[in-house]
PDB file of N, CA and C in Angstrom:
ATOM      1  N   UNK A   1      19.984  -7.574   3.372  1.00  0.00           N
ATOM      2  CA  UNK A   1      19.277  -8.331   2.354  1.00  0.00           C
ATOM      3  C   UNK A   1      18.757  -9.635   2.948  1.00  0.00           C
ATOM      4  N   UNK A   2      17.850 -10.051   2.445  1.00  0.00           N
ATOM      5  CA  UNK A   2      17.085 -11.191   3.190  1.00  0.00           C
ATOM      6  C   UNK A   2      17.940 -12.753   2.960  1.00  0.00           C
ATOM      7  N   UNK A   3      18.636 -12.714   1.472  1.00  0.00           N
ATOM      8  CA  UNK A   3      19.314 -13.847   1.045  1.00  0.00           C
ATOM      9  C   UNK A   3      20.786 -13.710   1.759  1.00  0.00           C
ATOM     10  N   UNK A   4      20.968 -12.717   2.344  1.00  0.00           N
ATOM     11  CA  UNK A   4      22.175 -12.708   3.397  1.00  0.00           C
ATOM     12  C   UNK A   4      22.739 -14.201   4.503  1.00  0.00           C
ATOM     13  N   UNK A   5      21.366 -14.054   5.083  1.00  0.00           N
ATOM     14  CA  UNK A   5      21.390 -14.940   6.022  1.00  0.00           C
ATOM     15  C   UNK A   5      21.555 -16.676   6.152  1.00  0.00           C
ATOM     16  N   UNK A   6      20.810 -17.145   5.112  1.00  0.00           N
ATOM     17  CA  UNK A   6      20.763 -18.311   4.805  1.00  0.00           C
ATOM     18  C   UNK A   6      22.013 -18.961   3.594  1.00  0.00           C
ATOM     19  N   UNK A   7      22.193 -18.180   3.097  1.00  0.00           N
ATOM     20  CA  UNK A   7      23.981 -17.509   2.299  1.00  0.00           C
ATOM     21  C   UNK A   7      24.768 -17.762   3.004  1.00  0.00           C
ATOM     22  N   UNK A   8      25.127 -17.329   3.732  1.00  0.00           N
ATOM     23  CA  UNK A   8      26.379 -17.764   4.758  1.00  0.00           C
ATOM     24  C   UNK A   8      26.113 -18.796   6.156  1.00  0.00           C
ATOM     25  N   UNK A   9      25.152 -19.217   5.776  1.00  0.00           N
ATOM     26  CA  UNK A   9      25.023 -20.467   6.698  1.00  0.00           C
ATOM     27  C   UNK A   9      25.185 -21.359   5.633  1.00  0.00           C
ATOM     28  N   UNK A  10      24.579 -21.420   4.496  1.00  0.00           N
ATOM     29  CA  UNK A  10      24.894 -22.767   3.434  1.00  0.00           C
ATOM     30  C   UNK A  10      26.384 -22.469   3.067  1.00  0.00           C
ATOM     31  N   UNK A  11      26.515 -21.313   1.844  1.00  0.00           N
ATOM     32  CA  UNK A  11      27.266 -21.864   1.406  1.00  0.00           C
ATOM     33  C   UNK A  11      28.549 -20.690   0.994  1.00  0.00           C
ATOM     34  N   UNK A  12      28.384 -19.308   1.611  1.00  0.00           N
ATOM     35  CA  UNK A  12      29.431 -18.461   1.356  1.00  0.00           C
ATOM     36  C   UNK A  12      28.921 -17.131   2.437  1.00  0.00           C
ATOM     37  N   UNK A  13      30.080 -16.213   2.703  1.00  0.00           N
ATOM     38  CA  UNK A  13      30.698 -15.609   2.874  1.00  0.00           C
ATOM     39  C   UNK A  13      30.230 -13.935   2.528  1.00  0.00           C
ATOM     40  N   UNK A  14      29.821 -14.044   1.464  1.00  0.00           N
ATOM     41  CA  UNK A  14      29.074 -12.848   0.836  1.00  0.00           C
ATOM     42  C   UNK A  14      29.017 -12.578  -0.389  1.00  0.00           C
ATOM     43  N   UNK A  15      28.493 -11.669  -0.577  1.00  0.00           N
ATOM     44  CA  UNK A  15      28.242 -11.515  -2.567  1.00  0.00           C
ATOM     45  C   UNK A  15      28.179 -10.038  -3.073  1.00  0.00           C
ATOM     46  N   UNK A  16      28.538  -9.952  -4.476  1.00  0.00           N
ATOM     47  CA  UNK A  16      29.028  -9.212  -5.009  1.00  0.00           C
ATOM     48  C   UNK A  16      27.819  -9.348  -6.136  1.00  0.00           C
ATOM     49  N   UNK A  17      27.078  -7.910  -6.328  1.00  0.00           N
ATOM     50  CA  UNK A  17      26.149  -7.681  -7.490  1.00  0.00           C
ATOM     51  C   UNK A  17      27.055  -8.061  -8.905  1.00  0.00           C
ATOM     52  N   UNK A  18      26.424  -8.946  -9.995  1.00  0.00           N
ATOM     53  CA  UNK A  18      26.867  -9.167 -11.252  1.00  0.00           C
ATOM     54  C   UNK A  18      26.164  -8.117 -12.198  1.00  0.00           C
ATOM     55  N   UNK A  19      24.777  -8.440 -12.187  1.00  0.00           N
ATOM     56  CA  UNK A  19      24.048  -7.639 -13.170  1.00  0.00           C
ATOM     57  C   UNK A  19      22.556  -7.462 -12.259  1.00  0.00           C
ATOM     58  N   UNK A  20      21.559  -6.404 -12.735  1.00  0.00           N
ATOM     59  CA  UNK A  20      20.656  -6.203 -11.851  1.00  0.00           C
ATOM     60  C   UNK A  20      19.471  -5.639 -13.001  1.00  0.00           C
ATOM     61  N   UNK A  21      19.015  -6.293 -13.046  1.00  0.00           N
ATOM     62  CA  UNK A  21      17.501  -6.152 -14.025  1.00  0.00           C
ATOM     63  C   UNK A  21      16.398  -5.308 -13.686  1.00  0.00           C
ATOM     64  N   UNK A  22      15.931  -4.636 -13.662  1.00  0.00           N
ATOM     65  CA  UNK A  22      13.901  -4.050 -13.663  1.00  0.00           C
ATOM     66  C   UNK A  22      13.418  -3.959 -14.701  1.00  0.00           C
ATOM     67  N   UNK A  23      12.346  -4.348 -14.414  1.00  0.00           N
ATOM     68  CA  UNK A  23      11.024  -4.666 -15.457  1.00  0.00           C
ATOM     69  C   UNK A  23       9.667  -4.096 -15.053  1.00  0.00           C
ATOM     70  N   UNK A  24       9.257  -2.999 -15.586  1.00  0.00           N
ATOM     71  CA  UNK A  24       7.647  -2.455 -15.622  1.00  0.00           C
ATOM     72  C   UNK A  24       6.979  -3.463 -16.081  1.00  0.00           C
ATOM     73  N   UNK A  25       6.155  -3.718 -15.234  1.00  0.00           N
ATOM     74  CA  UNK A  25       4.830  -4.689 -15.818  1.00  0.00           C
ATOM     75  C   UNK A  25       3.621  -4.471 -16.239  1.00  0.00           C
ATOM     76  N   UNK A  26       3.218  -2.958 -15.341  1.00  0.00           N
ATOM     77  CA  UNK A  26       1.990  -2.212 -15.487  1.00  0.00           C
ATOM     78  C   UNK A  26       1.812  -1.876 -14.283  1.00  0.00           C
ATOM     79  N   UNK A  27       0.971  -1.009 -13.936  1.00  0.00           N
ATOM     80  CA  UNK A  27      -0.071  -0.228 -12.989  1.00  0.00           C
ATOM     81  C   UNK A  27      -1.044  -0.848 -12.412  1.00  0.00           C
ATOM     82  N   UNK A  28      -1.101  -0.749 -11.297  1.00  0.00           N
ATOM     83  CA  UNK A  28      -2.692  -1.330 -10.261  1.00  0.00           C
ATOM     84  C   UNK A  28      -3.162   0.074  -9.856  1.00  0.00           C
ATOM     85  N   UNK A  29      -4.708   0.079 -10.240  1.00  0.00           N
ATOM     86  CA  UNK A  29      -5.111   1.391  -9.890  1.00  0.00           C
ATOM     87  C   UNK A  29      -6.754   1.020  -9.166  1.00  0.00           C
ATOM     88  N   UNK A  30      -6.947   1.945  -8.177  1.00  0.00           N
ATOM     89  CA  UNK A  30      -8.186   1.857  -7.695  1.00  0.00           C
ATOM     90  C   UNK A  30      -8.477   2.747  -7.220  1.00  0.00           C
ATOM     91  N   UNK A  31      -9.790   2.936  -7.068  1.00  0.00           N
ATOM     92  CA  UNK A  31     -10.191   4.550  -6.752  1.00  0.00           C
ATOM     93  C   UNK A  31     -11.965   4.183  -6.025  1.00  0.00           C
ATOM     94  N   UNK A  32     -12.230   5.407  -4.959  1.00  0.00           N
ATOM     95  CA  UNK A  32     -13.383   5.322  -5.034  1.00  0.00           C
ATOM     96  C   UNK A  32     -14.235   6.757  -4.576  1.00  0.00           C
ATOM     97  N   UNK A  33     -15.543   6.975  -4.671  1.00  0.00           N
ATOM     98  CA  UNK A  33     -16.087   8.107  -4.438  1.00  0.00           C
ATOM     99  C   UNK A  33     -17.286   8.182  -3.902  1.00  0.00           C
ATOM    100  N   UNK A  34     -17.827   8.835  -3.415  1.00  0.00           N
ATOM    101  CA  UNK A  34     -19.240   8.968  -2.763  1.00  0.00           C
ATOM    102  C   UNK A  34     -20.133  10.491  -2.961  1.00  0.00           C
ATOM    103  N   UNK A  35     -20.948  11.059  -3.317  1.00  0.00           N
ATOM    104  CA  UNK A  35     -21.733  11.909  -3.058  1.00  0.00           C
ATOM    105  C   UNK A  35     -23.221  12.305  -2.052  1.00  0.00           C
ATOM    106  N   UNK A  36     -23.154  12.891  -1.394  1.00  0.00           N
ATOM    107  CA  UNK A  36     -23.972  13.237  -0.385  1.00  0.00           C
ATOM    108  C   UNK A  36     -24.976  14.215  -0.979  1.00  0.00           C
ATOM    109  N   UNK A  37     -26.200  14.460  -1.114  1.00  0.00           N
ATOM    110  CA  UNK A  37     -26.784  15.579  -1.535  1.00  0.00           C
ATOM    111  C   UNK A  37     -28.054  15.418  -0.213  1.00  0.00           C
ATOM    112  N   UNK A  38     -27.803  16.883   0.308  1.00  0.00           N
ATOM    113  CA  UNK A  38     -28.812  17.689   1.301  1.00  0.00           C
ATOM    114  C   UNK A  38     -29.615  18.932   0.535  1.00  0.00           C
ATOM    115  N   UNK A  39     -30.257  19.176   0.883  1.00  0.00           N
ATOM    116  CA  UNK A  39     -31.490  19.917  -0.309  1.00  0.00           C
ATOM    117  C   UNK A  39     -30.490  20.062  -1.335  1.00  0.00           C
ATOM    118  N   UNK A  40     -30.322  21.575  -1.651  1.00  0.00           N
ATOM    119  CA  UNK A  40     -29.861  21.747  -3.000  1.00  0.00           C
ATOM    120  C   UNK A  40     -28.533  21.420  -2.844  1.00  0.00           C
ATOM    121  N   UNK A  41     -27.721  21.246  -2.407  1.00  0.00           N
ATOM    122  CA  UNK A  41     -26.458  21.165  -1.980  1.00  0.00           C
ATOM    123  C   UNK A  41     -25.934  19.874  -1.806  1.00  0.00           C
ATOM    124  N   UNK A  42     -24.901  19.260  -3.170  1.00  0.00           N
ATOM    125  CA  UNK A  42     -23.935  18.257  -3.473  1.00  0.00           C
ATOM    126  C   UNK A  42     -23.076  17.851  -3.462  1.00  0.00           C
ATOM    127  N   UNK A  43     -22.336  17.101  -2.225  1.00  0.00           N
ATOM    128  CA  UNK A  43     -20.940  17.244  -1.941  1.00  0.00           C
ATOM    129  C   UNK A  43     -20.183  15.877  -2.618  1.00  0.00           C
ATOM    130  N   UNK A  44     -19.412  16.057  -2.816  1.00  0.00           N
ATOM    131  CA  UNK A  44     -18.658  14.644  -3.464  1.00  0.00           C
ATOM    132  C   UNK A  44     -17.084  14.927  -3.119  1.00  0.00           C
ATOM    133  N   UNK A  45     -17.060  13.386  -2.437  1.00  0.00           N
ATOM    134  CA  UNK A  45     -15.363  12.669  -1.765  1.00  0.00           C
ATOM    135  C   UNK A  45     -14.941  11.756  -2.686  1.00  0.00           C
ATOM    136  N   UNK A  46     -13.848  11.929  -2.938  1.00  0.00           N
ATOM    137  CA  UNK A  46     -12.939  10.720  -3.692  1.00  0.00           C
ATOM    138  C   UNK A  46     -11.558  10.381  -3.083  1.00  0.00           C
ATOM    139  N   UNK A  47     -10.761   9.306  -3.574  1.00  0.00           N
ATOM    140  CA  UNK A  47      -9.615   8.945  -3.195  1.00  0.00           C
ATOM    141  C   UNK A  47      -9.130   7.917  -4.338  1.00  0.00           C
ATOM    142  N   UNK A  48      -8.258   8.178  -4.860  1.00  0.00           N
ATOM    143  CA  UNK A  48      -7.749   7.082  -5.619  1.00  0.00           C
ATOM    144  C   UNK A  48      -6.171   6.588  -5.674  1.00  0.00           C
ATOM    145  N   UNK A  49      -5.875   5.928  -6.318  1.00  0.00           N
ATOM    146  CA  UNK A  49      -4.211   5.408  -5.825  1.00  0.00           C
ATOM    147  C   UNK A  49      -4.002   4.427  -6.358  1.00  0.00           C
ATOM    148  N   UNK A  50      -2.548   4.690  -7.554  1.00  0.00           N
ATOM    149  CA  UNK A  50      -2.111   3.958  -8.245  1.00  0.00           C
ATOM    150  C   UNK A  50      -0.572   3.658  -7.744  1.00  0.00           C
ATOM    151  N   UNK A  51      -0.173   2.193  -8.111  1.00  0.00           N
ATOM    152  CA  UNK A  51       1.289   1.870  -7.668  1.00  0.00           C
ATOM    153  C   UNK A  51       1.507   1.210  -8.862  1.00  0.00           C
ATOM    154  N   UNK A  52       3.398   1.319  -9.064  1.00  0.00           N
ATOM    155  CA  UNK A  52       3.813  -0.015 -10.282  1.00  0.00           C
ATOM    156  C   UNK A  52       3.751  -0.821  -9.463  1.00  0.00           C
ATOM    157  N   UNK A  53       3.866  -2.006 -10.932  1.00  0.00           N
ATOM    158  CA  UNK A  53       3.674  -3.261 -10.670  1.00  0.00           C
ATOM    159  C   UNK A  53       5.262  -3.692 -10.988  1.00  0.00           C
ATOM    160  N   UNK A  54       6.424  -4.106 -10.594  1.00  0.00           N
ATOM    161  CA  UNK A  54       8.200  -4.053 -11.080  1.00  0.00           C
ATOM    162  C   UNK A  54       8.308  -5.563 -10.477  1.00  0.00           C
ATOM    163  N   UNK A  55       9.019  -5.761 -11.396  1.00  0.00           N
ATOM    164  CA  UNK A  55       9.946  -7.373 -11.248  1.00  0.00           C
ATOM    165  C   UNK A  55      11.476  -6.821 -11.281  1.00  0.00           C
ATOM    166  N   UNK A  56      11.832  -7.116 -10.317  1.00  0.00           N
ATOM    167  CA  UNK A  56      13.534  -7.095 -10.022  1.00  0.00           C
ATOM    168  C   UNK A  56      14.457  -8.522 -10.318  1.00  0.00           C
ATOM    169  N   UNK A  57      15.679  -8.630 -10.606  1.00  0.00           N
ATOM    170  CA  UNK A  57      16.368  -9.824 -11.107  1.00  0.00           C
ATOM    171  C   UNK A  57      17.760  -9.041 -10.625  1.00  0.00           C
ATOM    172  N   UNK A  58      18.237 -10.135 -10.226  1.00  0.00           N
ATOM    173  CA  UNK A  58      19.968 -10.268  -9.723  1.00  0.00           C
ATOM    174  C   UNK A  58      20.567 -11.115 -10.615  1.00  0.00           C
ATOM    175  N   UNK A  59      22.009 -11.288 -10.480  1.00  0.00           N
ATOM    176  CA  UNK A  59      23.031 -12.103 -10.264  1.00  0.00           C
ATOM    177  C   UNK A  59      24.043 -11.674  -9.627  1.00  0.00           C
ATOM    178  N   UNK A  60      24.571 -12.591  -8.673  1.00  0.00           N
ATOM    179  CA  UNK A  60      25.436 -12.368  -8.134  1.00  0.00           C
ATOM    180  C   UNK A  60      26.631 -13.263  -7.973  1.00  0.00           C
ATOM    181  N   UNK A  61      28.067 -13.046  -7.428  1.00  0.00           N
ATOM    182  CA  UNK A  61      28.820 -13.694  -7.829  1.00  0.00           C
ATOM    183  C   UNK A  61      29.024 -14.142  -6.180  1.00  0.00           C
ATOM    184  N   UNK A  62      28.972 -15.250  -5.640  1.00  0.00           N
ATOM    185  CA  UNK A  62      28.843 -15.961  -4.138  1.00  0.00           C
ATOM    186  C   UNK A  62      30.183 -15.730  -3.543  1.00  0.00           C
ATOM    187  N   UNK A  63      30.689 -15.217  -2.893  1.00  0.00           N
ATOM    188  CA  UNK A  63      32.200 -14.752  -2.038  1.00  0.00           C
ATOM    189  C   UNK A  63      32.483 -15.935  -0.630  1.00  0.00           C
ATOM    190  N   UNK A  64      33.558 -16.632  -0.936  1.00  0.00           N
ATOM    191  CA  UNK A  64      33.834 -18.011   0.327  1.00  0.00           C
ATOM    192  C   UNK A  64      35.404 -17.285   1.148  1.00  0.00           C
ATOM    193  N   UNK A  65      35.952 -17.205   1.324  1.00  0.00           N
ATOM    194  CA  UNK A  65      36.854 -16.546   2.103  1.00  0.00           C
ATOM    195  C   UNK A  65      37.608 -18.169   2.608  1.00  0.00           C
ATOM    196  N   UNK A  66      38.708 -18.590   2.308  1.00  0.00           N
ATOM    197  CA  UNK A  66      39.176 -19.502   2.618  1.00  0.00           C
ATOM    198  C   UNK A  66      40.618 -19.568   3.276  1.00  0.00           C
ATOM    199  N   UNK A  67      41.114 -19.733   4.100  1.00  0.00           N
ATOM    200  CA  UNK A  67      42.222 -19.735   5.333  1.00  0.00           C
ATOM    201  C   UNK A  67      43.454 -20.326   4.557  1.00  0.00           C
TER     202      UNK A  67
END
């Protein structure tokens, strides 16, 4: 995890998931196409491609390990 690192240089040891949230926000979609026509003959290319759009949320409980 990326918050690993800077975590145990400040201020603990490690962590323990509390609660863990996702949230749909909506869809990003885009698409595109082209057609070619040679005498009678009409060819058509497409490509399109949709991804979610998600918000993630933690809490976690900070772990210090003390001697």
């Amino acid at each position: 995890m990326r918050i690993l690192q800077p975590l145990r240089r400040e201020m603990g040891d490690g962590l323990l998931l509390k609660a863990e949230q996702t949230d749909f926000l909506g869809t990003y979609s885009t698409g595109n196409a082209t057609a070619i026509t040679s005498g009678n003959i009409t060819t058509a290319v497409g490509s399109g491609v949709s991804v979610p759009i998600i918000r993630r949320e933690g809490q976690y409980f900070v772990i210090k390990y003390v001697d």
